[in-house]
C-alpha atoms as a PDB file:
ATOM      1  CA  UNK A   1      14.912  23.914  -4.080  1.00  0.00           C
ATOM      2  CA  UNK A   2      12.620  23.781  -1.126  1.00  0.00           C
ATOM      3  CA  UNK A   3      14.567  22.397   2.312  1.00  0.00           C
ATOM      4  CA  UNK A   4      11.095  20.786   3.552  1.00  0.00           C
ATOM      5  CA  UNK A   5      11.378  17.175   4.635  1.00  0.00           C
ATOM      6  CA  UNK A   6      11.245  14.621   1.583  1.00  0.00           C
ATOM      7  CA  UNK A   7       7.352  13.547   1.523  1.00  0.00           C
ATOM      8  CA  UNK A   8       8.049   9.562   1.325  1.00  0.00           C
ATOM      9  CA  UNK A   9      11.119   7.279   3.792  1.00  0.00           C
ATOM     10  CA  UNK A  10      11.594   4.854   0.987  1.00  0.00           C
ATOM     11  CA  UNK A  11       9.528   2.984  -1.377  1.00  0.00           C
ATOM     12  CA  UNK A  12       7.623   0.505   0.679  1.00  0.00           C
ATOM     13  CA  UNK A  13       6.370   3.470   2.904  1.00  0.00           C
ATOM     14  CA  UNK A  14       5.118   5.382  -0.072  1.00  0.00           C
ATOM     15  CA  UNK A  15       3.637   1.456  -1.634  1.00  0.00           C
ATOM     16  CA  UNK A  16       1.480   1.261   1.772  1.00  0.00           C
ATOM     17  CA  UNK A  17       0.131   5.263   1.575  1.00  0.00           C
ATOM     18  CA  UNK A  18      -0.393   4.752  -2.311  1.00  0.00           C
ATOM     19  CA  UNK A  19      -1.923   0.876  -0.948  1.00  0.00           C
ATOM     20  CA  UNK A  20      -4.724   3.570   1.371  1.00  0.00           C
ATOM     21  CA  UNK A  21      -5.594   5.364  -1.325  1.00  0.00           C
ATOM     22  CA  UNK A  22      -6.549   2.398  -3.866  1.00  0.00           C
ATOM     23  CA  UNK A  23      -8.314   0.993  -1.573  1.00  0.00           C
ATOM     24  CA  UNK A  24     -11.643   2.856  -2.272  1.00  0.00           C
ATOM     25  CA  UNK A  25     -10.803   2.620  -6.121  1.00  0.00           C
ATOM     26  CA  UNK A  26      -9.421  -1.069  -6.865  1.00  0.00           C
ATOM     27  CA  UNK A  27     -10.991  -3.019  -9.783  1.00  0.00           C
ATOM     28  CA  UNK A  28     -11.572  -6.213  -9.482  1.00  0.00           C
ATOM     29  CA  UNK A  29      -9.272  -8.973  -9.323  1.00  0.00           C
ATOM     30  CA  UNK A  30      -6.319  -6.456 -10.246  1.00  0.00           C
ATOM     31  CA  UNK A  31      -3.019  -7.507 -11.609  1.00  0.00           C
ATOM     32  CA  UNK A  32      -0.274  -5.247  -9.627  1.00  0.00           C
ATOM     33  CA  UNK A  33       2.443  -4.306 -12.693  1.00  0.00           C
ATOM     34  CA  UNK A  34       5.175  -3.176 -11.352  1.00  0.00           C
ATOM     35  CA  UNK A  35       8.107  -1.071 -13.594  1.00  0.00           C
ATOM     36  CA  UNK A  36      11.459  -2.584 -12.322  1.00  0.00           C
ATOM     37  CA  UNK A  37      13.365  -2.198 -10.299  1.00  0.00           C
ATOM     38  CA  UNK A  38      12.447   0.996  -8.468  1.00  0.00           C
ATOM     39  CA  UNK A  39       8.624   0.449  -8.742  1.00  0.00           C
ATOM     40  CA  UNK A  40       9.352  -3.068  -7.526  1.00  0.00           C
ATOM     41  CA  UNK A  41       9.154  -2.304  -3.992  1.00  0.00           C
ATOM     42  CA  UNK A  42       6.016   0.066  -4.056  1.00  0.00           C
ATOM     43  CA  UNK A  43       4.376  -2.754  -6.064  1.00  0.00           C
ATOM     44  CA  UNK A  44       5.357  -5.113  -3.458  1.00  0.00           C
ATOM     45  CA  UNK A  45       3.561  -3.223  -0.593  1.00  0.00           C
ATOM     46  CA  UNK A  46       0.233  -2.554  -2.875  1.00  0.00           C
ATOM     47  CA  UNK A  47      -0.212  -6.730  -3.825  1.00  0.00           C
ATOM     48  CA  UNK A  48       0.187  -7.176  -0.437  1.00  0.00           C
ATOM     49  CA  UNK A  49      -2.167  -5.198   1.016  1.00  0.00           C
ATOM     50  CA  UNK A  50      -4.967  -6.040  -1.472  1.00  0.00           C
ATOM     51  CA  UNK A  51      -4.021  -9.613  -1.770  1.00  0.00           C
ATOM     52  CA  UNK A  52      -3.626  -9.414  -5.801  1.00  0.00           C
ATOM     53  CA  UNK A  53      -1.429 -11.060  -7.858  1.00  0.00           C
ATOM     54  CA  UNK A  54       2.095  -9.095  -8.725  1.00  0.00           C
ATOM     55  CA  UNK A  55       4.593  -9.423 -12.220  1.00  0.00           C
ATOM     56  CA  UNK A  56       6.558  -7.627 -13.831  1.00  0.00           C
ATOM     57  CA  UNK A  57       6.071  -5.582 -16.675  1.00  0.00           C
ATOM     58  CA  UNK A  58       9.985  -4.892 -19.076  1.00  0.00           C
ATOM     59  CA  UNK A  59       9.537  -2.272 -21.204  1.00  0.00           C
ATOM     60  CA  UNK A  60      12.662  -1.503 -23.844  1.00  0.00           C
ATOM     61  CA  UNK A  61      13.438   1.287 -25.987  1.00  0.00           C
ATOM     62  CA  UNK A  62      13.588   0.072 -29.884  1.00  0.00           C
ATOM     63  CA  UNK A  63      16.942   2.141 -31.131  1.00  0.00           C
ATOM     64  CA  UNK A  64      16.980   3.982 -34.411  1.00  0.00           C
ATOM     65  CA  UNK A  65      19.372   2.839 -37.052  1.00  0.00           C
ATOM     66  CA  UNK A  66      22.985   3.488 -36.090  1.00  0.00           C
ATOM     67  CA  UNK A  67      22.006   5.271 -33.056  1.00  0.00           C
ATOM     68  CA  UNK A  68      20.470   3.352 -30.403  1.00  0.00           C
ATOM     69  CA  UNK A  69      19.813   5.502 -27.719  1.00  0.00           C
ATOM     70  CA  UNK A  70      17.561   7.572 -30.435  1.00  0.00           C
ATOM     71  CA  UNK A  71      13.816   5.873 -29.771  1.00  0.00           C
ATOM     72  CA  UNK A  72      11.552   5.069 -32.618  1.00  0.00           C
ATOM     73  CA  UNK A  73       9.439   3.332 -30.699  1.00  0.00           C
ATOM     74  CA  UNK A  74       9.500   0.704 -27.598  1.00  0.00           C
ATOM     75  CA  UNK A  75       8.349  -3.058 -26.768  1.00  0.00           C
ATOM     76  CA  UNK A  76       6.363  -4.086 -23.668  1.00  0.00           C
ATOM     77  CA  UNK A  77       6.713  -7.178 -22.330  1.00  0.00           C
ATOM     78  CA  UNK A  78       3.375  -9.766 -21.645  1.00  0.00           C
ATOM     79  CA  UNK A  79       2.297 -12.972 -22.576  1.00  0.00           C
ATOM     80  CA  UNK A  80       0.938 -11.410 -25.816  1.00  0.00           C
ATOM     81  CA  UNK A  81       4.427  -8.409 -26.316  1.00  0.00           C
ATOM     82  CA  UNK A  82       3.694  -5.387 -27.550  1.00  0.00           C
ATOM     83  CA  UNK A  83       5.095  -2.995 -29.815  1.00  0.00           C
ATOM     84  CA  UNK A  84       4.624   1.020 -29.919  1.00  0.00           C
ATOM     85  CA  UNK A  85       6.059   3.256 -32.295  1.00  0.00           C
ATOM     86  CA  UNK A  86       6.499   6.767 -33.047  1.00  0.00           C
ATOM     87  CA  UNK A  87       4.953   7.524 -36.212  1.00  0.00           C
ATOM     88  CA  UNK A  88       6.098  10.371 -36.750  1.00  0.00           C
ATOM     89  CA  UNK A  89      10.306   9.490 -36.061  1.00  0.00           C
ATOM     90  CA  UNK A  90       9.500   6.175 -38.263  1.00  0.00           C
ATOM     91  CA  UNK A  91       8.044   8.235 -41.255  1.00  0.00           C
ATOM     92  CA  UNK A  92      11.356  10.301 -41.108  1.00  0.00           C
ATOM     93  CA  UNK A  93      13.700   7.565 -40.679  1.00  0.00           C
ATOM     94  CA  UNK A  94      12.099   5.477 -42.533  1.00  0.00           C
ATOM     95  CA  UNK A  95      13.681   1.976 -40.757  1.00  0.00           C
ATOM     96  CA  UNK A  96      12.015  -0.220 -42.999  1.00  0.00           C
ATOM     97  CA  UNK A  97      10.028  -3.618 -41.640  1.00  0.00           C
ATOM     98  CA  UNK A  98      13.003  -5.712 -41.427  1.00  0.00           C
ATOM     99  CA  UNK A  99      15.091  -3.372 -39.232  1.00  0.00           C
ATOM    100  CA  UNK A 100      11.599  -2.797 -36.557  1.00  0.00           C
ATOM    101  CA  UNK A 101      10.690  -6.632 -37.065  1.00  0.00           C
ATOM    102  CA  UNK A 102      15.167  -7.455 -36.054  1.00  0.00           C
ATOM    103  CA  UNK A 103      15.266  -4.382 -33.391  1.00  0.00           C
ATOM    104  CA  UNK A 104      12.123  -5.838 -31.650  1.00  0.00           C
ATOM    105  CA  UNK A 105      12.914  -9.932 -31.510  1.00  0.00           C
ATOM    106  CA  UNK A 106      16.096  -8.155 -29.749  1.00  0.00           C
ATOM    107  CA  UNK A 107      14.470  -6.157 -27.255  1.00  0.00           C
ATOM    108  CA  UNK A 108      12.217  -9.164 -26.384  1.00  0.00           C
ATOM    109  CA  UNK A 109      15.693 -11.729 -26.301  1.00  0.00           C
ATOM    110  CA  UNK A 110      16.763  -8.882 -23.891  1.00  0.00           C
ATOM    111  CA  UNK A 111      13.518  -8.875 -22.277  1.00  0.00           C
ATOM    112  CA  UNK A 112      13.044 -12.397 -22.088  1.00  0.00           C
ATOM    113  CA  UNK A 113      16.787 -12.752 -20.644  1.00  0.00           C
ATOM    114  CA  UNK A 114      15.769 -10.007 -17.299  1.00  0.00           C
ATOM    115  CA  UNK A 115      12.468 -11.870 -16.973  1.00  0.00           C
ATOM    116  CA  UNK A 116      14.586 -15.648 -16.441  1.00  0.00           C
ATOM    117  CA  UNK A 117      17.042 -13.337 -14.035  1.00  0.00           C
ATOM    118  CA  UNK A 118      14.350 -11.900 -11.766  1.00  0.00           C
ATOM    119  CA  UNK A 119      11.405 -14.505 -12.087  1.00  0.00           C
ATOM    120  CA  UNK A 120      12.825 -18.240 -13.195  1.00  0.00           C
ATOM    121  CA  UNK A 121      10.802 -20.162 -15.385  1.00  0.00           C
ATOM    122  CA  UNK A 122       7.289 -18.423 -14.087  1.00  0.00           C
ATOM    123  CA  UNK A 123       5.644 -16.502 -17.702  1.00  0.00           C
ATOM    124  CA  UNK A 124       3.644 -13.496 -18.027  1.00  0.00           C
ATOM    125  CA  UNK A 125       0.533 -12.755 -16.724  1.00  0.00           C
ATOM    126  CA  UNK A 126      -2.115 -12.675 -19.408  1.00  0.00           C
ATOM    127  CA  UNK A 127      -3.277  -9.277 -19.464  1.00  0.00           C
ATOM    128  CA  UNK A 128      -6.154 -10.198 -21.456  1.00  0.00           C
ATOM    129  CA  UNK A 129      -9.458  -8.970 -19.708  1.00  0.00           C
ATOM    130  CA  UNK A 130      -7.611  -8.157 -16.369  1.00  0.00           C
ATOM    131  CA  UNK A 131      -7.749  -5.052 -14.750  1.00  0.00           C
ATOM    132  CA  UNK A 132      -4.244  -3.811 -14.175  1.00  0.00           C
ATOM    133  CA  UNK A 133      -2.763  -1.115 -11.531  1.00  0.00           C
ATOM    134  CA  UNK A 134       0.191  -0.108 -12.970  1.00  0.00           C
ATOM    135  CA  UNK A 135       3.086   1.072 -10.376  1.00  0.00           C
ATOM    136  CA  UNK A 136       6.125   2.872 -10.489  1.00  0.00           C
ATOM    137  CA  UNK A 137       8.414   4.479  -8.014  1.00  0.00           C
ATOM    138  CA  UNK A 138       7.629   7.951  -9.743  1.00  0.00           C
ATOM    139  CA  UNK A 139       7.486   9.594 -12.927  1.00  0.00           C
ATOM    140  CA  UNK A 140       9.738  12.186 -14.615  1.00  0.00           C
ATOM    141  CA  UNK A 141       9.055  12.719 -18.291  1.00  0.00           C
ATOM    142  CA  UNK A 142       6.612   9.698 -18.071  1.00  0.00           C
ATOM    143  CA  UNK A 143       7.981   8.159 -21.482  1.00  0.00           C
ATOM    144  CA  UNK A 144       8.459   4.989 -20.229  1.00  0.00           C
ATOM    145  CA  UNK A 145       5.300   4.868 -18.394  1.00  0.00           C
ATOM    146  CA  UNK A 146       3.143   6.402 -21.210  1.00  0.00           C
ATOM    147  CA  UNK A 147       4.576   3.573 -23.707  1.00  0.00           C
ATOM    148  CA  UNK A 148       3.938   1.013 -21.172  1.00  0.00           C
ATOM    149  CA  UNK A 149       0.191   2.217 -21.106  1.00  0.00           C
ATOM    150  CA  UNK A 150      -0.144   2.054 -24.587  1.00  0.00           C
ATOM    151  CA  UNK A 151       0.852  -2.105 -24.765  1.00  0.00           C
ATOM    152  CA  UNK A 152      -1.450  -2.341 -22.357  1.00  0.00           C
ATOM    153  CA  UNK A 153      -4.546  -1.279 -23.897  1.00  0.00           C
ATOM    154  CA  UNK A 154      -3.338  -3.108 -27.500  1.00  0.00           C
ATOM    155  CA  UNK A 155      -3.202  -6.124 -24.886  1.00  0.00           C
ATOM    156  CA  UNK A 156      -6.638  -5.808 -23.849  1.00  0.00           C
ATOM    157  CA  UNK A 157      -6.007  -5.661 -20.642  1.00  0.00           C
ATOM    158  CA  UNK A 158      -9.527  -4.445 -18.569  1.00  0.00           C
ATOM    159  CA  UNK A 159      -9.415  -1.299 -16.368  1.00  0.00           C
ATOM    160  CA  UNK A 160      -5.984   0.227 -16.297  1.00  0.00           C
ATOM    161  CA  UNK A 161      -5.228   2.610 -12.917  1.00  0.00           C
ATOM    162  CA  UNK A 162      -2.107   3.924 -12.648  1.00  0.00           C
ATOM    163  CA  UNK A 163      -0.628   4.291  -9.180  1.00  0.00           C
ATOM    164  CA  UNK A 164       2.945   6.338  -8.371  1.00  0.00           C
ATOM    165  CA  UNK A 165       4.287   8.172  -5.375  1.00  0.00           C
ATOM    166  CA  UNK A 166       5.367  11.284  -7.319  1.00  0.00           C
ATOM    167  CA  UNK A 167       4.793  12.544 -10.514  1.00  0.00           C
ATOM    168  CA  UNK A 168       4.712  16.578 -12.079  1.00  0.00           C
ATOM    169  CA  UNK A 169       1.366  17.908 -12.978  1.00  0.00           C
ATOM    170  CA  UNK A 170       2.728  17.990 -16.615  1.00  0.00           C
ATOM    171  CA  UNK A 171       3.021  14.054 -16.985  1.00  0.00           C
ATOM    172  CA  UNK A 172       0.118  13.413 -15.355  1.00  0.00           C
ATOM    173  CA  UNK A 173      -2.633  15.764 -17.748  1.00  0.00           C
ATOM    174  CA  UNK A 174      -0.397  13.593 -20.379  1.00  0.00           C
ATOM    175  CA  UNK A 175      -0.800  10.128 -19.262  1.00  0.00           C
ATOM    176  CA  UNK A 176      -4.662  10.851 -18.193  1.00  0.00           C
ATOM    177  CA  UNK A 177      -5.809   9.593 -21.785  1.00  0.00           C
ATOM    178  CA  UNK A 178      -3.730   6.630 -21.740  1.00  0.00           C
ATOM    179  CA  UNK A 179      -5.459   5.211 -18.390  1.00  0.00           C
ATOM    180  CA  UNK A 180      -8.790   4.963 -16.439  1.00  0.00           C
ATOM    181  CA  UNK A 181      -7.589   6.655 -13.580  1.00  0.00           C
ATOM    182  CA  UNK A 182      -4.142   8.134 -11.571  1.00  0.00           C
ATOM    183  CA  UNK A 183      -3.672   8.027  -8.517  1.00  0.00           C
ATOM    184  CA  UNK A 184      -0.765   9.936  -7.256  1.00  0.00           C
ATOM    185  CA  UNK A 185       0.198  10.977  -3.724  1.00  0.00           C
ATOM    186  CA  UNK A 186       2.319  14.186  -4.863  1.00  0.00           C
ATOM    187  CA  UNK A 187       2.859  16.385  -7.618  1.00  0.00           C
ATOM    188  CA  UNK A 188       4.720  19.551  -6.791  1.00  0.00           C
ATOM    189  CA  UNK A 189       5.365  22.197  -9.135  1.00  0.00           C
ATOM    190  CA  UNK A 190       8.482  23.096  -9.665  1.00  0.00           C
ATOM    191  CA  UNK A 191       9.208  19.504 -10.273  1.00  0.00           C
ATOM    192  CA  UNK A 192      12.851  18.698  -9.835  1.00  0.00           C
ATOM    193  CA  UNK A 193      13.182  14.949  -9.587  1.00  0.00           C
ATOM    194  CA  UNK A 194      11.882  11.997  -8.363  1.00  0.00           C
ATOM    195  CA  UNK A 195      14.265  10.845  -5.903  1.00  0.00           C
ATOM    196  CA  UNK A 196      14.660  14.293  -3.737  1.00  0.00           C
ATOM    197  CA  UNK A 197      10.649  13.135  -2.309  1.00  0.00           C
ATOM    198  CA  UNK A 198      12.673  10.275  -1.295  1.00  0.00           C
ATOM    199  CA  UNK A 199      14.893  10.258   1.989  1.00  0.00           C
ATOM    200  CA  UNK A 200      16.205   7.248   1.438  1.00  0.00           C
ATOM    201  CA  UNK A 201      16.028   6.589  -2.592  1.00  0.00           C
ATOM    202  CA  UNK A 202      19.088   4.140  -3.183  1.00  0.00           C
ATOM    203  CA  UNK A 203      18.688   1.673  -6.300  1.00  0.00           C
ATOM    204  CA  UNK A 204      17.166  -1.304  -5.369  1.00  0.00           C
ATOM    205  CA  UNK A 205      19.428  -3.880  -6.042  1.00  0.00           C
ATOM    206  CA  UNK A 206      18.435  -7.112  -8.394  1.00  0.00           C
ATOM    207  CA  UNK A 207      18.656  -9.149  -5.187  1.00  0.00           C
ATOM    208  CA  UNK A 208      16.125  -7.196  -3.532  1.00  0.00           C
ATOM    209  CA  UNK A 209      13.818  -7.581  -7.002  1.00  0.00           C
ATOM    210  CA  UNK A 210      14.264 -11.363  -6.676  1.00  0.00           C
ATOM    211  CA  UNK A 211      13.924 -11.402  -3.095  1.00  0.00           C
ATOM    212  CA  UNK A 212      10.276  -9.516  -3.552  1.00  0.00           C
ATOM    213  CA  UNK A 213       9.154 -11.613  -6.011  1.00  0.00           C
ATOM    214  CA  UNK A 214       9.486 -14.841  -4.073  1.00  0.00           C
ATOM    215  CA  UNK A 215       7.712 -13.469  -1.356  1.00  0.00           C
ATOM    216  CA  UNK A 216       4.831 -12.297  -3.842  1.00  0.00           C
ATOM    217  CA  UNK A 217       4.657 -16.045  -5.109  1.00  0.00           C
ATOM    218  CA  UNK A 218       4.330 -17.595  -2.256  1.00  0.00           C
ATOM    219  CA  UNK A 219       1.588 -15.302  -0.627  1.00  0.00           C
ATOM    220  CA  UNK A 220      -0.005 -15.699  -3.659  1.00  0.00           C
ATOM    221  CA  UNK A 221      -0.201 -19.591  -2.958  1.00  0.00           C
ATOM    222  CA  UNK A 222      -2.819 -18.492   0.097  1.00  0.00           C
ATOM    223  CA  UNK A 223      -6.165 -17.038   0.175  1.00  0.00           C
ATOM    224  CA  UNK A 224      -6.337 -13.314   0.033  1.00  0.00           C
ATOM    225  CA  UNK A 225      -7.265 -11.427   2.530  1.00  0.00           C
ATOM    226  CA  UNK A 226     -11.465 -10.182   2.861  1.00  0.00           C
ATOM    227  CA  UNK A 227     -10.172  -6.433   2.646  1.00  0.00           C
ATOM    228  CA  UNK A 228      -7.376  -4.082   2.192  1.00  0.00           C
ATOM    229  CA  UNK A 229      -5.032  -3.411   4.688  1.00  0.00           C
ATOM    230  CA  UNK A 230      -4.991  -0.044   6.053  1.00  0.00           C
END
């Protein structure tokens, strides 16, 4: 493993670079999603610096039958959830309606019980129509991120750019037909993990989420600004 400097100080220094390099690609009137917790703080930095609004965006694993750490398929939170499954894992398990239909009104209880943590009373954004920059701290496998993608085209949502720090050039040629565009700072081959691009990668804390979030309400409350920040 290389010795080199990590590329990024923390998350909000790699949300303002990735903040520079939408800034000649933004859709209109975006919607900054962020993955939480870690992408919370890179979101943070992008809505700031284009003056758009920022949420949330839960996604949770639906758990095969008697093992639920084994995925068939996953939920993504919105005003309108969405559901994605595996076809191919549900034709072999077979699950049956009931089971997907139980395992996803539990998800979304779960869902619905983070949302009420992190964000009060305040609902979704609707997606429908709105172009969305979707953010994460970084991408490993880009599971999560791909089924996140996925509910976001069966919500309708307009353009769809994903934005990340760090990602391997494997996960990105994946995710490139799930999107409109990538934009992604680094992605080193050998890929060993997110966090060593990171000199200071410690988890951000719920506190830190909530803290964030309030912030992102009330700037939303004033006019944005005429351009980016740079």
């Amino acid at each position: 493993m290389s010795s080199a400097r990590p590329a990024f100080r923390d998350r909000e220094e790699a949300g303002r670079r990735l903040a520079r390099a939408i800034a000649g690609h933004c859709p209109d009137r975006p919607v900054v999603l962020a993955l939480p917790r870690g992408g919370v703080p890179v979101a943070h930095e992008i809505a700031q610096a284009l003056g758009a609004d920022l949420d949330l965006l839960f996604v949770r694993k639906l758990g095969a039958p008697g093992h639920e750490e084994f995925g068939i398929g996953a939920v993504i939170d919105g005003a309108h959830p969405q559901t994605v499954l595996n076809d191919e894992i549900v034709r072999e398990l077979s699950p049956g309606s009931d089971y997907i239909r139980n395992e996803t009104a539990r998800q979304l209880r779960e869902i619905d019980r983070r949302r009420r943590e992190y964000l009060g009373d305040r609902k979704p954004i609707d997606l429908t129509g709105r172009n969305v920059i979707l953010v994460d701290d970084g991408i490993a496998t880009g599971g999560t991120v791909r089924a996140a993608l996925k509910g976001l085209r069966r919500a309708r949502a307009g353009k769809i750019l994903l934005a990340v720090p760090v990602a391997p050039p494997d996960a990105l040629r994946s995710l490139a037909n799930e999107c409109d565009e990538i934009i992604c700072l680094l992605s080193p081959y050998p890929f060993y993990a997110v966090g060593v691009h990171y000199a200071d990668f410690r988890q951000t804390s719920d506190e830190e989420v909530k803290q964030l979030l309030a912030g992102a309400a009330r700037t939303e409350q004033q006019p944005p600004p005429s351009s980016p920040a740079v």
